[in-house]
N, C-alpha and C. Protein backbone atom coordinates (compact mmCIF):
# COMPACT_ATOMS: atom_id res chain seq x y z
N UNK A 1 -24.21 18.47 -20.96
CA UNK A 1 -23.24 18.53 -19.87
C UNK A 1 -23.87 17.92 -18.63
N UNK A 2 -23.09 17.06 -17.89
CA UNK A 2 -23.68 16.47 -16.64
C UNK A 2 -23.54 17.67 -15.64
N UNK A 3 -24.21 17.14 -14.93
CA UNK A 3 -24.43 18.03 -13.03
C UNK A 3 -23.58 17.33 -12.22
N UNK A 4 -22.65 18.18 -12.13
CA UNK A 4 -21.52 17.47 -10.70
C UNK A 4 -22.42 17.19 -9.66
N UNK A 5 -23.11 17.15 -9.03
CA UNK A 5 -24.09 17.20 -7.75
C UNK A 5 -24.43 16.14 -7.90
N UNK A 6 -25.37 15.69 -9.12
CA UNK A 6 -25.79 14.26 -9.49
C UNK A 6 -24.75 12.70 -9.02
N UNK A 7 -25.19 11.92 -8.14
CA UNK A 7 -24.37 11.06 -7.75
C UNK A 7 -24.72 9.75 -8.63
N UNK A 8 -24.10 9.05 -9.20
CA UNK A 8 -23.93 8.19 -10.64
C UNK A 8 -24.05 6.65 -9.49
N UNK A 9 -25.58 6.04 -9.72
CA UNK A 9 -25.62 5.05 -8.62
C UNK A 9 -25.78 3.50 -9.34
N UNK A 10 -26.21 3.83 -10.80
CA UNK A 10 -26.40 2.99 -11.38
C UNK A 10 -25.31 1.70 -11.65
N UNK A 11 -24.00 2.18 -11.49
CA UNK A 11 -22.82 1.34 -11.89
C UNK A 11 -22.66 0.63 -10.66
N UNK A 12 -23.05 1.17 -9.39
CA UNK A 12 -22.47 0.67 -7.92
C UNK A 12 -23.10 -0.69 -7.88
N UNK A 13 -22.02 -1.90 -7.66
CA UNK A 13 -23.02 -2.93 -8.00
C UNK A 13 -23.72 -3.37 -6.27
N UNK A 14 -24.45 -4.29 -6.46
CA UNK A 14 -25.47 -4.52 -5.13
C UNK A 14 -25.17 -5.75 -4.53
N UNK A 15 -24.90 -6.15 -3.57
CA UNK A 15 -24.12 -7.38 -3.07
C UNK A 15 -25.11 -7.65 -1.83
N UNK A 16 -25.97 -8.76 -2.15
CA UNK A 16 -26.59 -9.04 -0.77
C UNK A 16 -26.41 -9.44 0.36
N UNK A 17 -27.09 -9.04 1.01
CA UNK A 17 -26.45 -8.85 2.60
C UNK A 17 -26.13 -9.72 3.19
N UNK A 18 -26.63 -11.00 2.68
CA UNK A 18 -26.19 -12.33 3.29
C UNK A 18 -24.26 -12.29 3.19
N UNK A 19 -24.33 -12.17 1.68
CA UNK A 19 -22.81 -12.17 0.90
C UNK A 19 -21.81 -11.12 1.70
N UNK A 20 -22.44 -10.11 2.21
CA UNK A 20 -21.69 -8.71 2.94
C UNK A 20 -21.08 -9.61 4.04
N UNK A 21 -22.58 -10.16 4.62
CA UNK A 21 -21.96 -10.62 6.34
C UNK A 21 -21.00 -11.51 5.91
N UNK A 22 -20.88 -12.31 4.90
CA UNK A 22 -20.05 -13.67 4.72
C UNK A 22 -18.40 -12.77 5.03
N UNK A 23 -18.44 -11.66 4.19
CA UNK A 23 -17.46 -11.11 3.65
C UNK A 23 -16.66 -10.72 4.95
N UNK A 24 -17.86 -10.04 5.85
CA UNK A 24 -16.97 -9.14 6.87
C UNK A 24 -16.89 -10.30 7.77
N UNK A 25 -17.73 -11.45 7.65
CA UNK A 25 -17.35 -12.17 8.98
C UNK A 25 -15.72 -13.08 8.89
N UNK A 26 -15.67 -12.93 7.69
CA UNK A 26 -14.48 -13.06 7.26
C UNK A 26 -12.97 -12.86 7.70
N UNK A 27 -13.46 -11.56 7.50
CA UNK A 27 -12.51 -10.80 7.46
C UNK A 27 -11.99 -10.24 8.90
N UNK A 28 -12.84 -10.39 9.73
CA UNK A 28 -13.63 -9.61 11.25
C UNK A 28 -12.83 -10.63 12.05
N UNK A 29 -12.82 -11.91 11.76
CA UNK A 29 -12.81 -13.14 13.08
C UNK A 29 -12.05 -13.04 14.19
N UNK A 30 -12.81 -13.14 15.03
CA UNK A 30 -12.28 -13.15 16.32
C UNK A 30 -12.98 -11.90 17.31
N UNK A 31 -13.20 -10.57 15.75
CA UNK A 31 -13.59 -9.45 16.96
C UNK A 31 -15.78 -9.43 16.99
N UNK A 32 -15.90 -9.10 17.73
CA UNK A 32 -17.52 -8.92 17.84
C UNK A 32 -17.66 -7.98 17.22
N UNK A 33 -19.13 -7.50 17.00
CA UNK A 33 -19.78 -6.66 16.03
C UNK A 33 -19.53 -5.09 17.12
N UNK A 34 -19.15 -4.94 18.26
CA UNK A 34 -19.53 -3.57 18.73
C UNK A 34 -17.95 -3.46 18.34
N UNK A 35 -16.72 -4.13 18.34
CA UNK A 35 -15.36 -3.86 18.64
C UNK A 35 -15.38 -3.41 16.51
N UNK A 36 -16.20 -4.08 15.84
CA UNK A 36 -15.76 -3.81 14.29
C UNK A 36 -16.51 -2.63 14.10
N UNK A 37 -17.67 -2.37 14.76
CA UNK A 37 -18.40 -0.87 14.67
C UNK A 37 -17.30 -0.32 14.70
N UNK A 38 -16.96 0.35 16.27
CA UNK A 38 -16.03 0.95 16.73
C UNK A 38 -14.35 1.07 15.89
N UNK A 39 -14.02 0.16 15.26
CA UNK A 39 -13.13 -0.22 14.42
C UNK A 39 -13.45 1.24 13.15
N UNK A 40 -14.30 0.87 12.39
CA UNK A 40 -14.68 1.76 10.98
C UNK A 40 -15.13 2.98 11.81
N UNK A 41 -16.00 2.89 12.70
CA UNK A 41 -16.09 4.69 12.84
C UNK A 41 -14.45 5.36 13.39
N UNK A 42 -13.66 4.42 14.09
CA UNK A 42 -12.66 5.28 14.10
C UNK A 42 -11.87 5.58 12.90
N UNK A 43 -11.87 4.47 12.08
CA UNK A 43 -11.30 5.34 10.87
C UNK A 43 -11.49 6.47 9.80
N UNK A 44 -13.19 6.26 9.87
CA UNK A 44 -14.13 6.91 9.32
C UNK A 44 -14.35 8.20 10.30
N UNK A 45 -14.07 8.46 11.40
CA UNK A 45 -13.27 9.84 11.62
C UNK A 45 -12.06 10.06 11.47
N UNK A 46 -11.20 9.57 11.46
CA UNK A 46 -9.87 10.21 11.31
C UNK A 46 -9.65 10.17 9.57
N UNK A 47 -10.69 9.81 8.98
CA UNK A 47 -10.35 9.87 7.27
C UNK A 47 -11.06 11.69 7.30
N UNK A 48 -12.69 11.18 7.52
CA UNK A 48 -13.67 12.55 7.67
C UNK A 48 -12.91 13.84 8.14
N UNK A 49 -12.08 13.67 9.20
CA UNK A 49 -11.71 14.97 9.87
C UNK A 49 -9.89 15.24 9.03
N UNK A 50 -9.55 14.61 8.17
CA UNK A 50 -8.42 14.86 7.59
C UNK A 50 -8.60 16.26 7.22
N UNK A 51 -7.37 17.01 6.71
CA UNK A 51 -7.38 17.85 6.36
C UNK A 51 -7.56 17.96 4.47
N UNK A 52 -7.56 17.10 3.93
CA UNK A 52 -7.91 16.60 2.75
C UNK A 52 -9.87 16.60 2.47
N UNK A 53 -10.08 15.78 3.38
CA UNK A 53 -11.60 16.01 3.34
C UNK A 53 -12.33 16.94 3.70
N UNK A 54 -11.96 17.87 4.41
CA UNK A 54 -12.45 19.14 5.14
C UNK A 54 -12.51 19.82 4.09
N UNK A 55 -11.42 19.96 2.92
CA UNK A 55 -11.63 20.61 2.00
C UNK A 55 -12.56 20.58 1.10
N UNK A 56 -12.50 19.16 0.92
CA UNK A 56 -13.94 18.80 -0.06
C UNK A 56 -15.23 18.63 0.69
N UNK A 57 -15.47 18.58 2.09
CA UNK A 57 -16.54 18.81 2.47
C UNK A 57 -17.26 20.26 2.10
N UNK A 58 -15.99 21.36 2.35
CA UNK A 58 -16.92 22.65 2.18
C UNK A 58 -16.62 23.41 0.86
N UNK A 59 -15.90 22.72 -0.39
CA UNK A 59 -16.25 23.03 -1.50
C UNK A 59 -17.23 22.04 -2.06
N UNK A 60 -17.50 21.01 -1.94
CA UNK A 60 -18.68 20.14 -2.78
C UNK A 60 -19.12 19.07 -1.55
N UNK A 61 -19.94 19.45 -0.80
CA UNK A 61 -20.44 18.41 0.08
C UNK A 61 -21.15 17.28 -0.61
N UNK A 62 -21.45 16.92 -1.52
CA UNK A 62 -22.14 15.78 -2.10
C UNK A 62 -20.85 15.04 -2.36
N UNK A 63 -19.77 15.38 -3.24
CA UNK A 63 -18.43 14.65 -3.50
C UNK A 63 -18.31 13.82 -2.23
N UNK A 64 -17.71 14.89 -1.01
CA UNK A 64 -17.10 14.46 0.22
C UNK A 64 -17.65 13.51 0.62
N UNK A 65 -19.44 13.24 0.62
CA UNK A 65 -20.22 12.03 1.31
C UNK A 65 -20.06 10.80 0.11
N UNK A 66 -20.10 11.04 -1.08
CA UNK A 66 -19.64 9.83 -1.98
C UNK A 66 -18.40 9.44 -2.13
N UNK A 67 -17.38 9.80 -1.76
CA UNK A 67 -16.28 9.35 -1.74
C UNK A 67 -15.87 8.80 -0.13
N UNK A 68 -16.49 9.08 1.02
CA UNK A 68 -16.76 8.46 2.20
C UNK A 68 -17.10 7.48 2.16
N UNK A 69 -18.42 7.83 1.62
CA UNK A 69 -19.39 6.08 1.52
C UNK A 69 -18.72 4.95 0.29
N UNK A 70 -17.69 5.30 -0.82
CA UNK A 70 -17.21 4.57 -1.38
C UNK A 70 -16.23 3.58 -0.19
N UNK A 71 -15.45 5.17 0.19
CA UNK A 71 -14.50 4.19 1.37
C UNK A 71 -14.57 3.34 2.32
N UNK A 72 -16.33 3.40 3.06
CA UNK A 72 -16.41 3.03 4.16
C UNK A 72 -18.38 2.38 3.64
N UNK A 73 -17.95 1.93 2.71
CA UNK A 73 -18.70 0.91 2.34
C UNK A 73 -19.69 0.23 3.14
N UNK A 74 -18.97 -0.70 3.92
CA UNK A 74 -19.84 -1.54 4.96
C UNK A 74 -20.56 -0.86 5.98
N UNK A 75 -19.62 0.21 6.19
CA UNK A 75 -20.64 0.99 7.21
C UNK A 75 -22.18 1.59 7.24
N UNK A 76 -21.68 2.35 5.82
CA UNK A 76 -22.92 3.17 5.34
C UNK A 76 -23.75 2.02 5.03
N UNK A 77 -23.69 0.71 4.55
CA UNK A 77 -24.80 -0.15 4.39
C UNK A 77 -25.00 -1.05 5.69
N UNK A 78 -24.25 -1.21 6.62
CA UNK A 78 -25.16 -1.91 7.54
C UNK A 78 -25.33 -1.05 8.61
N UNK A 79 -25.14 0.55 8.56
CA UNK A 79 -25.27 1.19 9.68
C UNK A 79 -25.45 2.83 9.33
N UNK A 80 -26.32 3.00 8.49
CA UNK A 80 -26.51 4.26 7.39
C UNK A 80 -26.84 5.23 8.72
N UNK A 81 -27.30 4.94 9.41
CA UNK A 81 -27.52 6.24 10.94
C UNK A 81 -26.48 6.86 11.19
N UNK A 82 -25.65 5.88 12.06
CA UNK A 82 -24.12 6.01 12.47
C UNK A 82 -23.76 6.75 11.67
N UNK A 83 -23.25 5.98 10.50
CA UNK A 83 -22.41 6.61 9.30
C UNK A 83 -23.22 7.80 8.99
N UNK A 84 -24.09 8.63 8.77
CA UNK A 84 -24.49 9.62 8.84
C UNK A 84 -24.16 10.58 9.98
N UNK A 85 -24.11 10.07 10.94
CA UNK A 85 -23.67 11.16 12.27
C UNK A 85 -22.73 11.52 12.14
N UNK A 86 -21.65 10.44 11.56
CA UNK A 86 -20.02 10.82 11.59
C UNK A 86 -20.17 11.95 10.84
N UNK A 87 -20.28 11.72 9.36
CA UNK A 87 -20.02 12.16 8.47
C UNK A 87 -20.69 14.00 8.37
N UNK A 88 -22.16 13.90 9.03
CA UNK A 88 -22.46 15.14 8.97
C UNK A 88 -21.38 16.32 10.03
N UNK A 89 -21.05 15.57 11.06
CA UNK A 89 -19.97 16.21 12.09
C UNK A 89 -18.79 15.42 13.06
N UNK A 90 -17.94 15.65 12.05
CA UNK A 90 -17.22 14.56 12.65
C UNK A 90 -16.08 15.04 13.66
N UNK A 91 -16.12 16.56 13.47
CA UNK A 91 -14.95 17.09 14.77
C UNK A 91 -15.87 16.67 16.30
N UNK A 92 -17.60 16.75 16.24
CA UNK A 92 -17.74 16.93 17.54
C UNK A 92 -18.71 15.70 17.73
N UNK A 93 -18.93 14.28 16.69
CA UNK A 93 -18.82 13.22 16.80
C UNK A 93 -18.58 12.89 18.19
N UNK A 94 -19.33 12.03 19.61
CA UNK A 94 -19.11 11.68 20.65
C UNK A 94 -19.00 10.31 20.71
N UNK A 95 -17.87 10.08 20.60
CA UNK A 95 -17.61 8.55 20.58
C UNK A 95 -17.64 7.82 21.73
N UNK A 96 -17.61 8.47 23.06
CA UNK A 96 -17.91 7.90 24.09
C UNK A 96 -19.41 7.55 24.32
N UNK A 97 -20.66 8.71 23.98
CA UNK A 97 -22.14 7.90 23.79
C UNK A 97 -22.05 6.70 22.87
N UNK A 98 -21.32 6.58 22.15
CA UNK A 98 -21.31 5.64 21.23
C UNK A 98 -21.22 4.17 21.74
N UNK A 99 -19.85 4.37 22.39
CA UNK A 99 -19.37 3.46 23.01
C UNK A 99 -20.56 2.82 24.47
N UNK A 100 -21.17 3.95 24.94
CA UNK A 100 -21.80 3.87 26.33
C UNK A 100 -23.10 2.88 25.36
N UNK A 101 -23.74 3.66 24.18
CA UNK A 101 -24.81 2.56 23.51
C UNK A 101 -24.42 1.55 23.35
N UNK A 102 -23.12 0.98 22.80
CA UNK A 102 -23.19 -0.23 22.50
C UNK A 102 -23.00 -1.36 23.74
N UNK A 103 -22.35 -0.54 24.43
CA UNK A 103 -21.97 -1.28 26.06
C UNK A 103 -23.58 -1.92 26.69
N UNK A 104 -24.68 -0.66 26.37
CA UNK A 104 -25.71 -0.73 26.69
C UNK A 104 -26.70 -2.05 25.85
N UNK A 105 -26.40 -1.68 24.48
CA UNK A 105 -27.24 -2.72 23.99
C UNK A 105 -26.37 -4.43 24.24
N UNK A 106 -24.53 -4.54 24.29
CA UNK A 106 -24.60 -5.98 24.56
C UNK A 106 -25.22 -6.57 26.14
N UNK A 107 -25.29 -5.37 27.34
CA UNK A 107 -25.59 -6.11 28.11
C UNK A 107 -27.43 -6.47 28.34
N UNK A 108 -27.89 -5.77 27.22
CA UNK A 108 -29.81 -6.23 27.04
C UNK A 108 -29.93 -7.78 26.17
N UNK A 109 -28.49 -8.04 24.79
CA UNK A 109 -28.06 -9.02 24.36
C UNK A 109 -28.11 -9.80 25.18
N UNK A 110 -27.16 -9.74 26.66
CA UNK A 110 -26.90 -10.52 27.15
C UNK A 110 -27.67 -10.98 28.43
N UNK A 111 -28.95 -10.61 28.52
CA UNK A 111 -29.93 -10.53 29.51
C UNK A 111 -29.51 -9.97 30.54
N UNK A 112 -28.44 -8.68 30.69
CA UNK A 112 -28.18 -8.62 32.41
C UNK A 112 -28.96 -7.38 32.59
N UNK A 113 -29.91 -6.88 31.59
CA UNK A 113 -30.95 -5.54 31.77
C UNK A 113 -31.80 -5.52 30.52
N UNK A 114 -32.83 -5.48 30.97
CA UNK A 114 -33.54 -5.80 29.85
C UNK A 114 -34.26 -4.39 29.36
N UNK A 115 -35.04 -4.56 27.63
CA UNK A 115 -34.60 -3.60 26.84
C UNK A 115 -35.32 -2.37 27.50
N UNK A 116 -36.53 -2.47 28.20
CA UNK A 116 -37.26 -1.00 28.77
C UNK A 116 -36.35 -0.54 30.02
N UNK A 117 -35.29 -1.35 30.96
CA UNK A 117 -34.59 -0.93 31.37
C UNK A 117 -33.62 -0.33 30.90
N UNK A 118 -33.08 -0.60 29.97
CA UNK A 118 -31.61 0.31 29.15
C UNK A 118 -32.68 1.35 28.77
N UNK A 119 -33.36 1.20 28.19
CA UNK A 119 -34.30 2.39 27.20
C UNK A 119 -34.20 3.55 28.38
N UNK A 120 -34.79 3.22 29.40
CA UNK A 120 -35.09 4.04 30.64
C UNK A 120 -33.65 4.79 31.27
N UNK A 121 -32.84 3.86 31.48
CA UNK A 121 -31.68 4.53 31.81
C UNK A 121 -31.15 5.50 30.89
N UNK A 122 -30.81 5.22 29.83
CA UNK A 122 -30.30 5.91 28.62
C UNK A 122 -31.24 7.23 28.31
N UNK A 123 -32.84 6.84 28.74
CA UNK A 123 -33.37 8.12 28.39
C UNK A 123 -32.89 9.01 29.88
N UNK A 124 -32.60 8.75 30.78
CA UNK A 124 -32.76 9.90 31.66
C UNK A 124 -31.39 10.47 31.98
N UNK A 125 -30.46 9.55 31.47
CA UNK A 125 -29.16 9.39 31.25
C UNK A 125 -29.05 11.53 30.10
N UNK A 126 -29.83 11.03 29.30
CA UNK A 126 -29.94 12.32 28.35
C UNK A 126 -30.96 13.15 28.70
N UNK A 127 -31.41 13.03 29.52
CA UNK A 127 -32.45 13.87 30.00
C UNK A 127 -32.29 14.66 31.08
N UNK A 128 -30.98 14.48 31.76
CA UNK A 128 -30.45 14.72 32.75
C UNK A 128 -28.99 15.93 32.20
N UNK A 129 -28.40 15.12 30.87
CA UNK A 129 -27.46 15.96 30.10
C UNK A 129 -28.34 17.41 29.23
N UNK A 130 -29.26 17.12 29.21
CA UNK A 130 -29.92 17.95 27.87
C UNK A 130 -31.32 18.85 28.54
N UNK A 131 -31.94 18.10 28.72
CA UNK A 131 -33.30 18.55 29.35
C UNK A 131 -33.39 19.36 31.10
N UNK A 132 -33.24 18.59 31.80
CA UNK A 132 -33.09 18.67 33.05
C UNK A 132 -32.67 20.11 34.12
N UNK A 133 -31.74 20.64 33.06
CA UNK A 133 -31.40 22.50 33.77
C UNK A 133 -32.67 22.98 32.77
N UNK A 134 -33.11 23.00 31.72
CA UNK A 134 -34.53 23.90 31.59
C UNK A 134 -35.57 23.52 32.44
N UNK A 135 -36.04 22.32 33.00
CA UNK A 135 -36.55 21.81 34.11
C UNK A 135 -36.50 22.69 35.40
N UNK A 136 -35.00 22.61 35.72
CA UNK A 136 -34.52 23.19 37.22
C UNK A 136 -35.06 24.46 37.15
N UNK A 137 -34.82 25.41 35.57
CA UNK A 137 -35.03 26.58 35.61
C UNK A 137 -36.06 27.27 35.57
N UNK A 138 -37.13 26.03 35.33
CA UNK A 138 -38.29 27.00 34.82
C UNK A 138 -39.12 27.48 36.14
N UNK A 139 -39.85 28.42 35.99
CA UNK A 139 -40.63 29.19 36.59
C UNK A 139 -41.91 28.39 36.90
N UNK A 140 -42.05 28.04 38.39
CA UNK A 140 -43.14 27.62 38.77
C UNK A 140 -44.70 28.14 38.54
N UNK A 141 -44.46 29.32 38.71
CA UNK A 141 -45.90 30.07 38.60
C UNK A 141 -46.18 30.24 36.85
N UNK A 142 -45.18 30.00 36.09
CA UNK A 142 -45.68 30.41 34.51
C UNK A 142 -46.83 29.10 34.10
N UNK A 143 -47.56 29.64 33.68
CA UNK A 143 -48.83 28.42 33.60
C UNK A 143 -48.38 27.98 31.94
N UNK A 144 -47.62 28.27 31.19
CA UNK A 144 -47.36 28.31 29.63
C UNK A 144 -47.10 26.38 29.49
N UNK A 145 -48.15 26.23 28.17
CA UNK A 145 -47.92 24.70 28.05
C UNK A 145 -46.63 24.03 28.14
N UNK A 146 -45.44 25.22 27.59
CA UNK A 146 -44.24 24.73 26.99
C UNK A 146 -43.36 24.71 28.63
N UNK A 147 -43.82 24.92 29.46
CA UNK A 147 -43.17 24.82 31.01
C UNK A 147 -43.62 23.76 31.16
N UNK A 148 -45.21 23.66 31.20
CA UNK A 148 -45.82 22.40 32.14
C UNK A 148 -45.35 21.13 31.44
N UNK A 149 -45.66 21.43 30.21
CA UNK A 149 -44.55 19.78 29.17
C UNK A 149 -43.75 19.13 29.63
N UNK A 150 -42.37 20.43 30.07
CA UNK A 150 -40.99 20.00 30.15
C UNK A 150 -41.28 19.35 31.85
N UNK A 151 -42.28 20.21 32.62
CA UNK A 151 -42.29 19.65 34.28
C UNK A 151 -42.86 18.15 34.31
N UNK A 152 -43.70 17.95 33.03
CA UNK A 152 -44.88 16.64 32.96
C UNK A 152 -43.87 15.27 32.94
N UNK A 153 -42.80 15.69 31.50
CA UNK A 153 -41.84 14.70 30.96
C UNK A 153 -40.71 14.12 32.09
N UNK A 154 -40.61 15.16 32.80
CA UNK A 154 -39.63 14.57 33.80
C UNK A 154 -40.30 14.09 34.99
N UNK A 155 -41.32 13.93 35.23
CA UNK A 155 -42.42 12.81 36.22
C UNK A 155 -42.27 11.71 35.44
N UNK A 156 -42.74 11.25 34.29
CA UNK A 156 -42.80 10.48 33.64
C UNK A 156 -41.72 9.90 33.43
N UNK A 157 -40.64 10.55 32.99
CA UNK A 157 -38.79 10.27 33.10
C UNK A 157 -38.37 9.30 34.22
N UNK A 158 -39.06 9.79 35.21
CA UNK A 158 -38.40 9.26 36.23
C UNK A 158 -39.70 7.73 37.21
N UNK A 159 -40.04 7.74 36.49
CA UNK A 159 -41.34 6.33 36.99
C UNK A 159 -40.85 5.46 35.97
């Protein structure tokens, strides 16, 4: 008897990547690579967050991600990160960072900031969302490494 869990990879055939880009550039023309990202992850949430897949996410989560990645093919192979973020959470999926990265990486593309500048912005950008109130909060006088770290990183954050 087989193991439902076991995902059957051997039949999936392998199409090189040259042949992929031919395919999607194809198919794509006219739009750029951040507008066709943006394209599949929106569908690839509104498939993920169906009420159809929700079901099979939390009776067989291995199914739900192989029948994703059947659907959304191109994604999971030229963008297996992404397509992983969606897919692990796709109600709280932030498509606006998404959007703010890619905004970020065409204008380093396009020389109007270059890459340790985006890097820099973007880190304090999240460092400011995430980090920054344990910063505000911590206790000056606690001498504990795990204070002085968080006080060290945000000197450094900000040079």
């Amino acid at each position: 008897m087989s193991n439902p869990k076991v995902i059957e990879t051997a039949n999936i055939p392998v199409i090189p990547k040259e042949k992929m880009e031919e395919l999607n550039n194809k198919k794509w023309d006219g739009l750029d690579k951040n507008q066709k990202i943006l394209i599949h992850v929106k569908k690839l949430l509104k498939v993920a967050k169906s009420k159809e897949f929700r079901k099979i996410k939390i009776s067989n989560n291995i199914l739900y991600q192989q029948k994703l990645r059947e659907k959304f093919d191109q994604l999971d192979r030229f963008y297996p990160s992404l397509f992983r973020m969606v897919i692990d959470n796709p109600i709280n999926f932030n498509m606006s960072k998404l959007k703010s990265m890619l905004s970020m990486k065409d204008k380093v593309e396009n020389k109007e900031v270059s890459y340790d500048d985006a890097n820099k912005k973007i880190g304090l950008q999240y460092y400011n969302e995430y980090i920054k109130k344990h910063v505000d909060n911590a206790d000056p006088n606690d001498k504990t490494i795990k204070n002085n770290d968080l006080k060290n990183l945000f000197e450094k954050i900000k040079t």
